[in-house]
C-alpha atoms as a PDB file:
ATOM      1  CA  UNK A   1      -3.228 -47.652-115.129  1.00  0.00           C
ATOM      2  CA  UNK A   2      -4.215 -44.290-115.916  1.00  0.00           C
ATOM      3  CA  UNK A   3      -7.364 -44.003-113.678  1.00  0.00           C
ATOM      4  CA  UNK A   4      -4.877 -44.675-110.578  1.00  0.00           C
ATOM      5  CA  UNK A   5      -2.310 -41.402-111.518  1.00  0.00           C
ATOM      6  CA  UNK A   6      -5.105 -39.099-112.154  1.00  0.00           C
ATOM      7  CA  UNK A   7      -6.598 -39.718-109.253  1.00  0.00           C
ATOM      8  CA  UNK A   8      -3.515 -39.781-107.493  1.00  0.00           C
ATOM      9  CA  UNK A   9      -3.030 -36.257-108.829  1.00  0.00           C
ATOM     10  CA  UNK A  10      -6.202 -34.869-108.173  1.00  0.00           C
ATOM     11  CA  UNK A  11      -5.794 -36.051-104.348  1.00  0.00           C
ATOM     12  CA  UNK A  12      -2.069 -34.376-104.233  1.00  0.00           C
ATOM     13  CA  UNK A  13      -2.902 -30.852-106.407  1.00  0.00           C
ATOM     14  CA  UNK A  14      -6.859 -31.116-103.716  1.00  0.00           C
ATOM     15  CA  UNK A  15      -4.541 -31.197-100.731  1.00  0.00           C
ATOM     16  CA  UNK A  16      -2.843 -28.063-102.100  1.00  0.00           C
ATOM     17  CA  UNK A  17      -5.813 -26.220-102.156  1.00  0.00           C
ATOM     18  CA  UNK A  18      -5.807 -24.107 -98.914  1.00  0.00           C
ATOM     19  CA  UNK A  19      -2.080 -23.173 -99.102  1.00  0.00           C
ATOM     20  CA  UNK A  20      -2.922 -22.175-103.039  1.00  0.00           C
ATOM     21  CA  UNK A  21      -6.082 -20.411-102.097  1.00  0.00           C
ATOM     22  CA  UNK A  22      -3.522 -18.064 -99.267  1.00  0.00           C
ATOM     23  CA  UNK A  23      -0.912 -17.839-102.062  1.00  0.00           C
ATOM     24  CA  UNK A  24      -3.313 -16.275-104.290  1.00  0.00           C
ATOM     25  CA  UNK A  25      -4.278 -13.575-101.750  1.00  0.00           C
ATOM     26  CA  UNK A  26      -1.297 -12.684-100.538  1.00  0.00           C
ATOM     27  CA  UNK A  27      -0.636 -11.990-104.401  1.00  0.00           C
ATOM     28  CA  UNK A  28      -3.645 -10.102-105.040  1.00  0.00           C
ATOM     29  CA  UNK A  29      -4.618  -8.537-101.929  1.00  0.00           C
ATOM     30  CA  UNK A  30      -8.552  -9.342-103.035  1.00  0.00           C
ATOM     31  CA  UNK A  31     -10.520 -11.954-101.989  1.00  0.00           C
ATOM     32  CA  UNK A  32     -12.399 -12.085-105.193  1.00  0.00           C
ATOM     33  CA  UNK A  33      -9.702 -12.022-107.215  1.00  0.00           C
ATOM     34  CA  UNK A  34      -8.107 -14.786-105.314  1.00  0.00           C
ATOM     35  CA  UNK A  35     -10.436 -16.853-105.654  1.00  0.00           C
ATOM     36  CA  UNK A  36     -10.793 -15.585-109.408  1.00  0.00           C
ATOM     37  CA  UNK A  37      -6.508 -16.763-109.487  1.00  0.00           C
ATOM     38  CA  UNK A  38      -7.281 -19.876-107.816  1.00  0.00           C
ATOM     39  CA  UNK A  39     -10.029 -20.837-110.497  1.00  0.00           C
ATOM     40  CA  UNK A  40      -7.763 -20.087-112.996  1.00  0.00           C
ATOM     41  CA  UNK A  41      -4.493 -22.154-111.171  1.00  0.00           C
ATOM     42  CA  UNK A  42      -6.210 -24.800-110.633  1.00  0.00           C
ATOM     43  CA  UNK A  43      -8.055 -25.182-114.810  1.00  0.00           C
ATOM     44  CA  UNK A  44      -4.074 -25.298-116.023  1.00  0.00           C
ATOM     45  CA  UNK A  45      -3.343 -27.333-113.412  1.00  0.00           C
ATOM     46  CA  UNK A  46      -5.579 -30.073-114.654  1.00  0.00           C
ATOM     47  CA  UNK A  47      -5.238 -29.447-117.999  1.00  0.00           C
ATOM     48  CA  UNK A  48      -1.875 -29.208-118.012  1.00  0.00           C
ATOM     49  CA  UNK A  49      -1.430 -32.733-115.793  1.00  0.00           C
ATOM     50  CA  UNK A  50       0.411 -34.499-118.084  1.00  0.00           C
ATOM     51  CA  UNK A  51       3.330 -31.893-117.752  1.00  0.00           C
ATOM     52  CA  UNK A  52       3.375 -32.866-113.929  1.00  0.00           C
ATOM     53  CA  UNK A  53       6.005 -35.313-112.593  1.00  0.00           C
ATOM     54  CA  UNK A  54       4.895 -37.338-110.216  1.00  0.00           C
ATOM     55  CA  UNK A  55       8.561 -36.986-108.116  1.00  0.00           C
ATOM     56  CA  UNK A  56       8.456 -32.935-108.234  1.00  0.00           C
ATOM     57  CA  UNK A  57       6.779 -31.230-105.392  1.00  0.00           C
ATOM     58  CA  UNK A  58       2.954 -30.284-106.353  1.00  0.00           C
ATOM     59  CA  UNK A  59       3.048 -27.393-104.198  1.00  0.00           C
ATOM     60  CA  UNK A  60       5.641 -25.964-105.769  1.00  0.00           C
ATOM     61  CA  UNK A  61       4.245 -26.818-109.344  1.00  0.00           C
ATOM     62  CA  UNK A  62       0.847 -25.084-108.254  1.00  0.00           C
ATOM     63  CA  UNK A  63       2.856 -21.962-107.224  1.00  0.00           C
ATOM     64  CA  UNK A  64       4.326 -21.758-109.649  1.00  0.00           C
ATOM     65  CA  UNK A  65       1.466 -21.718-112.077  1.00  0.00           C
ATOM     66  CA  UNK A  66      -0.797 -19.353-109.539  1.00  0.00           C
ATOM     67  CA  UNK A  67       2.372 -17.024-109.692  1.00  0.00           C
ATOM     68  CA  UNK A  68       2.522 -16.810-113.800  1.00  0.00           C
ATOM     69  CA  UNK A  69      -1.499 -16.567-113.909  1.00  0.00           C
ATOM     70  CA  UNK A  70      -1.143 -13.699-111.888  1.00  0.00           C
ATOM     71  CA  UNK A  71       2.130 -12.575-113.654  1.00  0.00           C
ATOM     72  CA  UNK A  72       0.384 -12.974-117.090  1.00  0.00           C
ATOM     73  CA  UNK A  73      -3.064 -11.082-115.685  1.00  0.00           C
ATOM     74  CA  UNK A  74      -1.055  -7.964-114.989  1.00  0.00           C
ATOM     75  CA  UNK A  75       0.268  -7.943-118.230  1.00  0.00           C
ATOM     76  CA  UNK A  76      -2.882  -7.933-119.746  1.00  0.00           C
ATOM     77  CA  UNK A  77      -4.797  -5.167-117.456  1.00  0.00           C
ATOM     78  CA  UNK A  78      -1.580  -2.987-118.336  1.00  0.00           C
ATOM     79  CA  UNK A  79      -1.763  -3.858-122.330  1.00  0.00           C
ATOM     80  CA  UNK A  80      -5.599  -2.678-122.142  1.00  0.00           C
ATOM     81  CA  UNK A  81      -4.590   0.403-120.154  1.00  0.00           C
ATOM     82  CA  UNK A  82      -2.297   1.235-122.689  1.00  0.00           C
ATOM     83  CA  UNK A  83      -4.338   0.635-125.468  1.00  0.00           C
ATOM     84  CA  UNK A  84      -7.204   2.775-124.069  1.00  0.00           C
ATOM     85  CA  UNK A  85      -5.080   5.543-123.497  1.00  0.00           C
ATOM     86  CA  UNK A  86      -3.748   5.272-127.234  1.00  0.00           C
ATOM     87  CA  UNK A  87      -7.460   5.722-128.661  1.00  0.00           C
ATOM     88  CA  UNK A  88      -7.732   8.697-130.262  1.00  0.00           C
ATOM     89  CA  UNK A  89     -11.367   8.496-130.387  1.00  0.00           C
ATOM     90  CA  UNK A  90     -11.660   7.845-126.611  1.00  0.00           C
ATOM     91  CA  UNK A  91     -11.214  12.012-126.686  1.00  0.00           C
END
């Protein structure tokens, strides 16, 4: 029945929330931008559901997926740093 495992995932990836929500700050150091991760962590979560197995631990899978948001955030502040710094018109 598909209604029953998606709601049985929202409940498990909902009772996640507050240990997600303190992963994201302690990654950040911002509450804004933890909550900004969190947003974000939680979207691919749902989206990416069918990717979830119902035997693995959903904290871990959450962490996971805060932890490469964040990782993948970086990498794009840095690319745009770089990039501005290469414009020769920015002079």
């Amino acid at each position: 029945m598909p209604g029953t495992h998606d709601s049985t995932f929202e409940s498990a990836a909902l009772g996640c929330l507050d240990d997600v929500a303190r992963f994201a700050r302690s990654l950040t150091q911002d509450v804004a931008e933890a909550e900004d991760l969190l947003q974000e962590t939680y979207l691919r979560a749902f989206r990416g559901r069918h990717t979830y197995h119902a035997d693995g631990e959903m904290r871990r899978w959450l962490f996971t997926i805060c932890k490469h948001a964040f990782l993948r955030g970086r990498e794009r502040e840095r690319a745009e740093v770089v990039s501005l710094d290469a414009d020769p018109t920015d002079e």
